[in-house]
C-alpha atoms as a PDB file:
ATOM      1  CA  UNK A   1      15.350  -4.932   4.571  1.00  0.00           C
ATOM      2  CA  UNK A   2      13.473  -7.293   7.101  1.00  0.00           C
ATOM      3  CA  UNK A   3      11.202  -9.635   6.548  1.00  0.00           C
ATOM      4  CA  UNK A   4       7.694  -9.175   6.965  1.00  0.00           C
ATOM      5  CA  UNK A   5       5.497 -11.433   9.245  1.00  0.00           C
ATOM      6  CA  UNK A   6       2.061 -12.356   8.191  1.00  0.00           C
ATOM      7  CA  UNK A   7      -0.626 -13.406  10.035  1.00  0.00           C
ATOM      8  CA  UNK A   8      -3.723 -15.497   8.867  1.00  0.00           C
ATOM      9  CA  UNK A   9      -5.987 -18.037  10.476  1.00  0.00           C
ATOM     10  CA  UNK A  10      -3.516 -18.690  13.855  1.00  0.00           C
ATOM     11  CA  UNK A  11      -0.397 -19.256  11.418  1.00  0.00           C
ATOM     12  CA  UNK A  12       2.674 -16.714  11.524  1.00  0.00           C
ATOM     13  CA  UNK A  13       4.908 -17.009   8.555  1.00  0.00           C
ATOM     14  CA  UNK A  14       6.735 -15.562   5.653  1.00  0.00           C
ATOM     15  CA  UNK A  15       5.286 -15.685   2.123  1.00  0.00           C
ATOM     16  CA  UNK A  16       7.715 -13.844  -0.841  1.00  0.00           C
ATOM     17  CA  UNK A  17       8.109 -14.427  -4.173  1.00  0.00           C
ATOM     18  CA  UNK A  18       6.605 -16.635  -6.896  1.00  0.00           C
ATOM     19  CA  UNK A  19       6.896 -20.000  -8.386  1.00  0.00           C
ATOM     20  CA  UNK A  20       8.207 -23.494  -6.780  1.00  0.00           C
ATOM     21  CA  UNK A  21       7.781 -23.822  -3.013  1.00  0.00           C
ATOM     22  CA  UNK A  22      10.722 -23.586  -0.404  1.00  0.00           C
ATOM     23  CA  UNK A  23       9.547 -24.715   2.754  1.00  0.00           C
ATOM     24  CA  UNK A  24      12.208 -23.220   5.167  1.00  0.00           C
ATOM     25  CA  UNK A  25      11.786 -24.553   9.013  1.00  0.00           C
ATOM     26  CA  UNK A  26      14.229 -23.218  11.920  1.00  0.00           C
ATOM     27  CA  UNK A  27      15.324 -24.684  14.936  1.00  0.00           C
ATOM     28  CA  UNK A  28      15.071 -24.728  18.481  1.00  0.00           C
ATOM     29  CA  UNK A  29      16.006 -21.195  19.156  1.00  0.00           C
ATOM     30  CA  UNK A  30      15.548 -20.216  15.581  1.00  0.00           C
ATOM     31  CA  UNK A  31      14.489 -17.080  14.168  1.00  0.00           C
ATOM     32  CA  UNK A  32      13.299 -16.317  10.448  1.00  0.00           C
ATOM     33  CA  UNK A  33      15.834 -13.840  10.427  1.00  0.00           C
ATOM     34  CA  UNK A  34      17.986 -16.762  10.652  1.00  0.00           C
ATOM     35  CA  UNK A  35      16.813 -17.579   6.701  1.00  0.00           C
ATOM     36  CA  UNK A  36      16.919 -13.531   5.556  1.00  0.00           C
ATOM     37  CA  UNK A  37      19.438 -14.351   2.903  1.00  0.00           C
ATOM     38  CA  UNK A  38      18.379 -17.218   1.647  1.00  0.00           C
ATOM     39  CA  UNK A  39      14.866 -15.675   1.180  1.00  0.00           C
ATOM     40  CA  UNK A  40      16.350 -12.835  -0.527  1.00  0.00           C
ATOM     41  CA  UNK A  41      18.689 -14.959  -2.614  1.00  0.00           C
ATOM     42  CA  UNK A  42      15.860 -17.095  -3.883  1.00  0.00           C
ATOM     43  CA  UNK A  43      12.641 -14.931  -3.575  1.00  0.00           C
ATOM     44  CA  UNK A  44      13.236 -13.649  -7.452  1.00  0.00           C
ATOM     45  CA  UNK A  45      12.721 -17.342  -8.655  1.00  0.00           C
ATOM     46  CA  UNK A  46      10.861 -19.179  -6.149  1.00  0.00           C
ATOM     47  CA  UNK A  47       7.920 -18.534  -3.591  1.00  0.00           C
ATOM     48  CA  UNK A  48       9.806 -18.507   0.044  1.00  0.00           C
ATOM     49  CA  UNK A  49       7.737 -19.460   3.051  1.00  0.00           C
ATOM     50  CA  UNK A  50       8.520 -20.156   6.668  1.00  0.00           C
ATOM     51  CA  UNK A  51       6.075 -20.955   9.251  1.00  0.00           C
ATOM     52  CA  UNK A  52       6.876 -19.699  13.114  1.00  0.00           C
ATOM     53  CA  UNK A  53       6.945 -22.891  14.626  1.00  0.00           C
ATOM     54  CA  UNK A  54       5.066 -23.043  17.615  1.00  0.00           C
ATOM     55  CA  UNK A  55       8.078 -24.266  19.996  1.00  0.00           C
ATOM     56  CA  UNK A  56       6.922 -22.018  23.001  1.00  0.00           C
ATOM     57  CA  UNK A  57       3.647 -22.676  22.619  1.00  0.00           C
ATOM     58  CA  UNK A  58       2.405 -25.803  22.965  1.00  0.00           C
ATOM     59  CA  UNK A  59       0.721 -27.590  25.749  1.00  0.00           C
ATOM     60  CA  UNK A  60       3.835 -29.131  27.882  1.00  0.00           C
ATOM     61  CA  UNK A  61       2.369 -32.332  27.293  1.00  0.00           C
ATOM     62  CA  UNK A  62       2.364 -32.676  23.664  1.00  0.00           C
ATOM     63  CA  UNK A  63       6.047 -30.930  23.516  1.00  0.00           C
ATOM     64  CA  UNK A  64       7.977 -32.629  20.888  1.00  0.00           C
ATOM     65  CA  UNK A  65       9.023 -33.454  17.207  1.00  0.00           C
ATOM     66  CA  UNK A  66       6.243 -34.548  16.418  1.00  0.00           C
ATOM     67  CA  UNK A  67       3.703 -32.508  17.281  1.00  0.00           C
ATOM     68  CA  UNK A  68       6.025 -29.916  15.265  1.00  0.00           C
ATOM     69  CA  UNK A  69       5.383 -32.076  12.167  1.00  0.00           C
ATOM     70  CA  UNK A  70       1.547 -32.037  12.854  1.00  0.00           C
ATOM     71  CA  UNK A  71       1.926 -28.228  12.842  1.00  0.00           C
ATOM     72  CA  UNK A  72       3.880 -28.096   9.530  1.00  0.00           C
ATOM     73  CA  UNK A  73       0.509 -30.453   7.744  1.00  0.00           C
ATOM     74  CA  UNK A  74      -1.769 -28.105   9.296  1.00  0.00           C
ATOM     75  CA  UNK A  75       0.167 -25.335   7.620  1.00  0.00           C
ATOM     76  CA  UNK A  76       0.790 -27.053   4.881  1.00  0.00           C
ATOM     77  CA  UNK A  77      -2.770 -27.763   4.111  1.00  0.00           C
ATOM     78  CA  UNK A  78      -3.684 -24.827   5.059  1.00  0.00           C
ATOM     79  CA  UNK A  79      -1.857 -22.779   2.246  1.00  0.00           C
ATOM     80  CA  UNK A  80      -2.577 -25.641  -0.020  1.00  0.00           C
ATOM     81  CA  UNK A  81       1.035 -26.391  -1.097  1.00  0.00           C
ATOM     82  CA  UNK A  82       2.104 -29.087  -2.937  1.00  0.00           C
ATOM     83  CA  UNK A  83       5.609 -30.267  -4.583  1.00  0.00           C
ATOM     84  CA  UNK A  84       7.453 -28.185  -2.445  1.00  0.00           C
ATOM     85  CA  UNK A  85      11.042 -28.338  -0.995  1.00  0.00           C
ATOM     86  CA  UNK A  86      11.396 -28.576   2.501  1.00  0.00           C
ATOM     87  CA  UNK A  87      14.854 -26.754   3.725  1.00  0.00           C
ATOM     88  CA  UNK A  88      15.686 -27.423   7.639  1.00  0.00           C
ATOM     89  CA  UNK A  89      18.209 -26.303   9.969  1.00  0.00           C
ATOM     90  CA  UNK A  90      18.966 -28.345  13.395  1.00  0.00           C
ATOM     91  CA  UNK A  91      15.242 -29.348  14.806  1.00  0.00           C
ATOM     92  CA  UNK A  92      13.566 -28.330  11.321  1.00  0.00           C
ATOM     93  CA  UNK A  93      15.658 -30.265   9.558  1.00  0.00           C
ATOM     94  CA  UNK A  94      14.346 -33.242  12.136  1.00  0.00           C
ATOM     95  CA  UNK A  95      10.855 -32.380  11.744  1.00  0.00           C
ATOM     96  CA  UNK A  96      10.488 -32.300   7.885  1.00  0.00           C
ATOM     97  CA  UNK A  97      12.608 -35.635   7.878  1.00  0.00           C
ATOM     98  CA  UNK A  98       9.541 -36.611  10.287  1.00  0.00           C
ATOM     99  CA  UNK A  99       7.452 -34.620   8.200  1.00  0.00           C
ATOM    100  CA  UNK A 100       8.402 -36.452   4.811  1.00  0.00           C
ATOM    101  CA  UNK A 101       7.653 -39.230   6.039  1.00  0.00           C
ATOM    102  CA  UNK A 102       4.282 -39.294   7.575  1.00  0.00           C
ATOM    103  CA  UNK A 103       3.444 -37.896   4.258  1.00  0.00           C
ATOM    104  CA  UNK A 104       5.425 -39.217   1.425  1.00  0.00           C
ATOM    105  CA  UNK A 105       3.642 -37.827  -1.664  1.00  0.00           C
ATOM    106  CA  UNK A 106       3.844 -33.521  -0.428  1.00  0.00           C
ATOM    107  CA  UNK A 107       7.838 -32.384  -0.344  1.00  0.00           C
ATOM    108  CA  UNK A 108       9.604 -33.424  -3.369  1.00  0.00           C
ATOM    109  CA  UNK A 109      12.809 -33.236  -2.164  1.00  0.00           C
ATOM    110  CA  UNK A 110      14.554 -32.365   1.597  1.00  0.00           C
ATOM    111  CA  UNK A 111      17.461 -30.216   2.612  1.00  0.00           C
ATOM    112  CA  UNK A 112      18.945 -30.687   5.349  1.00  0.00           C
ATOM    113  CA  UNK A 113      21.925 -28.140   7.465  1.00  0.00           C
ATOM    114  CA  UNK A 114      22.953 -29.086  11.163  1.00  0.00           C
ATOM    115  CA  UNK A 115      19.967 -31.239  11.084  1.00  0.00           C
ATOM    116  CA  UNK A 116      18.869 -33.374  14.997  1.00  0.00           C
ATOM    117  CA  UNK A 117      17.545 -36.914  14.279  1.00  0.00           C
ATOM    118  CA  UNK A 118      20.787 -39.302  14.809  1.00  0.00           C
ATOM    119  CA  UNK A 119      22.920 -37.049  17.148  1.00  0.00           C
ATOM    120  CA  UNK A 120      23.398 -33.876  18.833  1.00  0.00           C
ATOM    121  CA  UNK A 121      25.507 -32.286  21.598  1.00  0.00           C
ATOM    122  CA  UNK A 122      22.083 -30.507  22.730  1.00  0.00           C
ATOM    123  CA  UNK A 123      22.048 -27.010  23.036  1.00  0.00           C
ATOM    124  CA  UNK A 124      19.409 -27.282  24.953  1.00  0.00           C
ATOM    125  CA  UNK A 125      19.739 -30.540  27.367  1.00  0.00           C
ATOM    126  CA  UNK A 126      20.277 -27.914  30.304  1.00  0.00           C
ATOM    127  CA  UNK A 127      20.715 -24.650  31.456  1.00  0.00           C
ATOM    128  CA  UNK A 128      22.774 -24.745  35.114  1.00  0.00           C
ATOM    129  CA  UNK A 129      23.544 -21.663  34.818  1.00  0.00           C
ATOM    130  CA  UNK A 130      20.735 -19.519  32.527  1.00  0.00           C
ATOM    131  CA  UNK A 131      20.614 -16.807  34.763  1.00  0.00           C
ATOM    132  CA  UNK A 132      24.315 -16.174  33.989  1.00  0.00           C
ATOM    133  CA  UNK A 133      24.758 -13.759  30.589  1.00  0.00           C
ATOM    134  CA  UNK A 134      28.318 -15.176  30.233  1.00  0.00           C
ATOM    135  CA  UNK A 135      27.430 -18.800  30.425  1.00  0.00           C
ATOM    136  CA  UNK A 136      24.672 -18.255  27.563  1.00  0.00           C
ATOM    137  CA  UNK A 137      26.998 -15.886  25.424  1.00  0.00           C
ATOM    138  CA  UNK A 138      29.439 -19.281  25.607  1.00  0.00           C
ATOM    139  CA  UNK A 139      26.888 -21.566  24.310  1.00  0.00           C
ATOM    140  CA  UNK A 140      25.658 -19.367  21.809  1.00  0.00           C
ATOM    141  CA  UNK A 141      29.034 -19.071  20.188  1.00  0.00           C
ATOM    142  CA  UNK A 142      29.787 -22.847  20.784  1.00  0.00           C
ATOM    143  CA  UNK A 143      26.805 -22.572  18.122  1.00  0.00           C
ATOM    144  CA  UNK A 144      29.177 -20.883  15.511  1.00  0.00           C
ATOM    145  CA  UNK A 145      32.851 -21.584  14.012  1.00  0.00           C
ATOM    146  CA  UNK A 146      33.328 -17.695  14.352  1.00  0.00           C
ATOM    147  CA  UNK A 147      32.486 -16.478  18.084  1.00  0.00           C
ATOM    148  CA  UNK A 148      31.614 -13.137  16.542  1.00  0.00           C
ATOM    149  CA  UNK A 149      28.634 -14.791  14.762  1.00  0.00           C
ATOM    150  CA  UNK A 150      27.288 -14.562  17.409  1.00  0.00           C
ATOM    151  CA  UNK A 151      25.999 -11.171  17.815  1.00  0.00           C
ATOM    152  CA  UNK A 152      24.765  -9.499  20.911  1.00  0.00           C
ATOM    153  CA  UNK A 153      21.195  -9.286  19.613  1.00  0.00           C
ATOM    154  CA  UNK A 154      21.386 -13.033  19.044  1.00  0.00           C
ATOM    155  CA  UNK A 155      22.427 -13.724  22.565  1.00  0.00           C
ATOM    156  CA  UNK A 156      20.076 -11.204  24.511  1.00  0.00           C
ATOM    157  CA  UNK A 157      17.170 -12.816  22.586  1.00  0.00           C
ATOM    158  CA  UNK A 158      18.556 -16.393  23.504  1.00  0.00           C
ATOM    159  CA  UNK A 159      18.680 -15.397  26.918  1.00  0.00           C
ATOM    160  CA  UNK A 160      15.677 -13.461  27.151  1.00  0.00           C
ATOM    161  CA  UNK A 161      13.769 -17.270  25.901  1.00  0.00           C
ATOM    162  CA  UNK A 162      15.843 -19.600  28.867  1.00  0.00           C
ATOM    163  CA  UNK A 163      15.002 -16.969  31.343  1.00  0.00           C
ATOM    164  CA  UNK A 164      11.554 -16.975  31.194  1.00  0.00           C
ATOM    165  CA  UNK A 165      10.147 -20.070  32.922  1.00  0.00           C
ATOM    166  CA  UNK A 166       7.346 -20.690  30.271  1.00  0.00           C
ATOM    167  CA  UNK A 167       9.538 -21.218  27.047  1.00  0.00           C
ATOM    168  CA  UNK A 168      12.272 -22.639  29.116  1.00  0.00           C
ATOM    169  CA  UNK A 169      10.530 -26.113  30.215  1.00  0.00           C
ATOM    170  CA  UNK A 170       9.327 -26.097  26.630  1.00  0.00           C
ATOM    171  CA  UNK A 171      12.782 -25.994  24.583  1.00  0.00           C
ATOM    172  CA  UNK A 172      13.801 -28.629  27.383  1.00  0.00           C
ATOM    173  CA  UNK A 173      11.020 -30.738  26.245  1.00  0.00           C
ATOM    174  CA  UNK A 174      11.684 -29.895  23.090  1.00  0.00           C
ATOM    175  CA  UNK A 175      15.255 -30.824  23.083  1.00  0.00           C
ATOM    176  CA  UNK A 176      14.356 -34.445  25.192  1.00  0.00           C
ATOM    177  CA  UNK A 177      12.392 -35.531  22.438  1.00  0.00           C
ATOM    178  CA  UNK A 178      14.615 -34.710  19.228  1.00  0.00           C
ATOM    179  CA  UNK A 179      17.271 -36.543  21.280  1.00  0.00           C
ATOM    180  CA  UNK A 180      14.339 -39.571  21.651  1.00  0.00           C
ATOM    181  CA  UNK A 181      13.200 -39.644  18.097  1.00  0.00           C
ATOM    182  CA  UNK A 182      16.470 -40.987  16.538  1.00  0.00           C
ATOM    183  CA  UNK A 183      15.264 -41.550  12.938  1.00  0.00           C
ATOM    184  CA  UNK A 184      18.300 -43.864  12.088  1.00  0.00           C
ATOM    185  CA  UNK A 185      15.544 -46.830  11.197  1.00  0.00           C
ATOM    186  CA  UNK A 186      14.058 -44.887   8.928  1.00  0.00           C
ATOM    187  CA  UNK A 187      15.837 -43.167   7.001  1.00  0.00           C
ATOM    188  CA  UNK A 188      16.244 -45.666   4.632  1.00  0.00           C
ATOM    189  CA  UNK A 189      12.332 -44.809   3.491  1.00  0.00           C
ATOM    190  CA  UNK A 190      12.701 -41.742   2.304  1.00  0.00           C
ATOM    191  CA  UNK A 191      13.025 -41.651  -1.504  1.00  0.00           C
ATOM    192  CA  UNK A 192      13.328 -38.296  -2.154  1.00  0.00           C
ATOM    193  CA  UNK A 193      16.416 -36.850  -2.836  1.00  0.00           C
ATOM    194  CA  UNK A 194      18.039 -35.094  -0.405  1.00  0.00           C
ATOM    195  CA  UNK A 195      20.570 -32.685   0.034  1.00  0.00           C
ATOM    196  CA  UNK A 196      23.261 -32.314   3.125  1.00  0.00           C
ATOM    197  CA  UNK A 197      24.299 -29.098   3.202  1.00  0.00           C
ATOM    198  CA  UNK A 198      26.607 -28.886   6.716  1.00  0.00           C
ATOM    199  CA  UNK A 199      29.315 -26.882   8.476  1.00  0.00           C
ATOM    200  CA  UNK A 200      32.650 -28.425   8.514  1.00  0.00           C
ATOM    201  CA  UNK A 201      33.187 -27.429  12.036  1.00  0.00           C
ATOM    202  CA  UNK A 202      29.590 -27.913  13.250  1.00  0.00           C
ATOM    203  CA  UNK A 203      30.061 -29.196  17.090  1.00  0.00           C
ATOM    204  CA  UNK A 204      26.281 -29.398  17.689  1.00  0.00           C
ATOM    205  CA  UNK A 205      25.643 -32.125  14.822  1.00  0.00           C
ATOM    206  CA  UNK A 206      29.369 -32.684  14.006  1.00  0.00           C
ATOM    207  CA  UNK A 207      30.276 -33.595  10.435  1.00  0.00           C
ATOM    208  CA  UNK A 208      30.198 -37.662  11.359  1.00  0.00           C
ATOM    209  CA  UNK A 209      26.004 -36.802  11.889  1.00  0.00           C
ATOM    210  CA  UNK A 210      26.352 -35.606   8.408  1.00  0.00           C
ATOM    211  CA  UNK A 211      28.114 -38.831   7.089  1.00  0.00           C
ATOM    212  CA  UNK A 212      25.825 -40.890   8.576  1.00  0.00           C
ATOM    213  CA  UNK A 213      22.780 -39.254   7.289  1.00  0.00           C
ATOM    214  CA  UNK A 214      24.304 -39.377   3.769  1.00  0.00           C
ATOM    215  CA  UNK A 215      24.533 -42.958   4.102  1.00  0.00           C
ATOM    216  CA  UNK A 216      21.111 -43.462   5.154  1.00  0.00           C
ATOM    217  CA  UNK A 217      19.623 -41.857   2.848  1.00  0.00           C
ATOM    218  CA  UNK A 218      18.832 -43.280  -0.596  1.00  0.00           C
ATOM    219  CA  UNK A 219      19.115 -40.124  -2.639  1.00  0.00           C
ATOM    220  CA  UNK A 220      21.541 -37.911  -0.865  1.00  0.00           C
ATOM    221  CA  UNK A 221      24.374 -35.911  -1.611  1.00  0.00           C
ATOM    222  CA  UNK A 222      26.637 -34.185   0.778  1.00  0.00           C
ATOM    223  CA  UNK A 223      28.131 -30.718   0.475  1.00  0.00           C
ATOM    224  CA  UNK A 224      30.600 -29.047   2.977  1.00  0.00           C
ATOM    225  CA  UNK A 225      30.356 -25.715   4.031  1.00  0.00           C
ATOM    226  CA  UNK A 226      34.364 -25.289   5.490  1.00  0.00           C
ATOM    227  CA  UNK A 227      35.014 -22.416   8.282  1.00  0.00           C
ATOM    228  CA  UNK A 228      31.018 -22.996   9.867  1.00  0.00           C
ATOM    229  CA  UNK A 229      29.431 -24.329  12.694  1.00  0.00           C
ATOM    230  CA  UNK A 230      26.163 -25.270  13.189  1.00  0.00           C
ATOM    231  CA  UNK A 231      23.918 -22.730  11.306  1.00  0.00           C
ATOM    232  CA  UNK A 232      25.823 -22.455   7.776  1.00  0.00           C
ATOM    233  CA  UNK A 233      22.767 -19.978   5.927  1.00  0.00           C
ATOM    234  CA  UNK A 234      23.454 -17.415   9.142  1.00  0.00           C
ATOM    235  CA  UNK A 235      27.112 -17.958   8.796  1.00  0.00           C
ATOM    236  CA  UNK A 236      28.437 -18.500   5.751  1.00  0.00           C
ATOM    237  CA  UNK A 237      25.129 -17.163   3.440  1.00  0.00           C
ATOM    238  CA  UNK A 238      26.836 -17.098   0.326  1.00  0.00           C
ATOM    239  CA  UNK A 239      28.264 -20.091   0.269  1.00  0.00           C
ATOM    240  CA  UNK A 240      24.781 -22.164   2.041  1.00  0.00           C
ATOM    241  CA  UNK A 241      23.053 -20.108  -0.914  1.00  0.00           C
ATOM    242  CA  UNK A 242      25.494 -21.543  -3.523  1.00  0.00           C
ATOM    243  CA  UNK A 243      25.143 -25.000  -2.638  1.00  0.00           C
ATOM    244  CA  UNK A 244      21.470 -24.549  -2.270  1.00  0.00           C
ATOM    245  CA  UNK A 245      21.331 -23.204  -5.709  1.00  0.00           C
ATOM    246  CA  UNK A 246      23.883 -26.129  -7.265  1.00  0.00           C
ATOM    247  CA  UNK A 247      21.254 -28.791  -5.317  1.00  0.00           C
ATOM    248  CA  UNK A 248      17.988 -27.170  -6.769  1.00  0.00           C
ATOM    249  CA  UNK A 249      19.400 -27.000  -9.917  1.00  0.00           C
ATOM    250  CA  UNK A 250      20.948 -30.689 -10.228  1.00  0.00           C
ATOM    251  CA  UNK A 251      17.545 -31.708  -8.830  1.00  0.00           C
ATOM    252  CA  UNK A 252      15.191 -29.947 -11.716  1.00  0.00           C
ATOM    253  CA  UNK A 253      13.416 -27.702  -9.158  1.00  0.00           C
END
């Protein structure tokens, strides 16, 4: 069963289930089937929603975290949510910690997998080669503990987005500025509590990202996720939905 994409007012998102809000956000070259089993894990108890984030989209100009975390109040307002849970993987997990704090009193709590915002190997720094098929199958598996994660659907649609010139320049831009907008100054601001949820064998934001963040952060814990790179609800589901779970339910949500 996929997930079906609705479309209201110039937003694109997901919207399933009832009761307390989880706010998923993907990455750079996310997709919401990245989240399918987390949103089918937790759509009996909670209301799921994901916004498409408009990475390929914007004006080349105002290309950035930032402008990312604009996007997510527009949305957020929008829907009119309210004491939700924001859940980010790699560049979503950098714009809600943006997000959370521009506006401290909306997400009442963070979770955070393969998050950007100290330091990342960036997927997306260049492409010498993006033409080559190979050369993007190896840096779509360097994504992943298990090579065969990465399926071939996942690289031809990777490949299809660095070939074409317009989204290209953007997920540059993109990348530039989550590797600008360290947070590590910040992070001590953020009150909520927050959970780390990361791939032992992440190479993207390897676990010493994750350490760090945990002791930044206030109200953190940290859970590993062992055998899993980078994107731990797409590779290990079960287990990212059984820490999720354990964090929600330690938190009260």
């Amino acid at each position: 069963m996929s997930l079906v994409l609705k479309e209201q007012n110039g937003f694109s998102f997901i919207d399933e289930g009832e009761g307390e809000v989880l706010l998923l956000l993907h990455g750079l070259m996310g997709a919401l089937s990245n989240w399918e089993e987390v949103v089918h894990e937790f759509k009996s108890q909670y209301r799921v929603i994901i916004p498409m984030l408009p990475i390929y989209d914007l004006p080349l100009l105002t290309t950035g975290v930032k402008t990312i975390s604009k996007y997510i109040h527009k949305f957020v307002k929008y829907k009119k949510l309210k004491d939700f849970t924001i859940i980010g993987n790699s560049l979503g997990g950098h714009a809600g910690l943006i997000y959370v704090l521009a506006h401290p009193t909306f997400a009442k709590a963070l979770v955070l997998t393969g998050s950007s915002g100290l330091y990342e190997n960036a997927f997306g720094g260049t492409f010498p080669r993006r033409e080559s098929y190979d050369f993007i199958k190896e840096k779509v598996e360097f994504t992943f503990y298990d090579p065969k994660t990465a399926t071939k659907e996942l690289v031809d649609d990777v490949f299809r987005i660095v070939n074409d010139r317009h989204s290209v320049v953007r997920i540059l831009a993109m990348a530039r500025s989550a590797i600008r907008h360290n947070m590590q100054k910040d992070l001590h601001k953020i009150h909520i509590p927050v959970g780390l949820i990361w791939g032992r064998n992440d190479k993207v934001t390897p676990p010493e990202v994750a350490n760090e963040f945990h002791e930044y952060l206030p109200k953190s814990e940290l859970i590993w996720i062992d055998k899993c790179g980078h994107a731990p609800m797409m590779e290990q589901p079960e287990e990212f939905n059984k820490a999720l779970k354990g964090f929600l339910e330690r938190t009260g949500i």
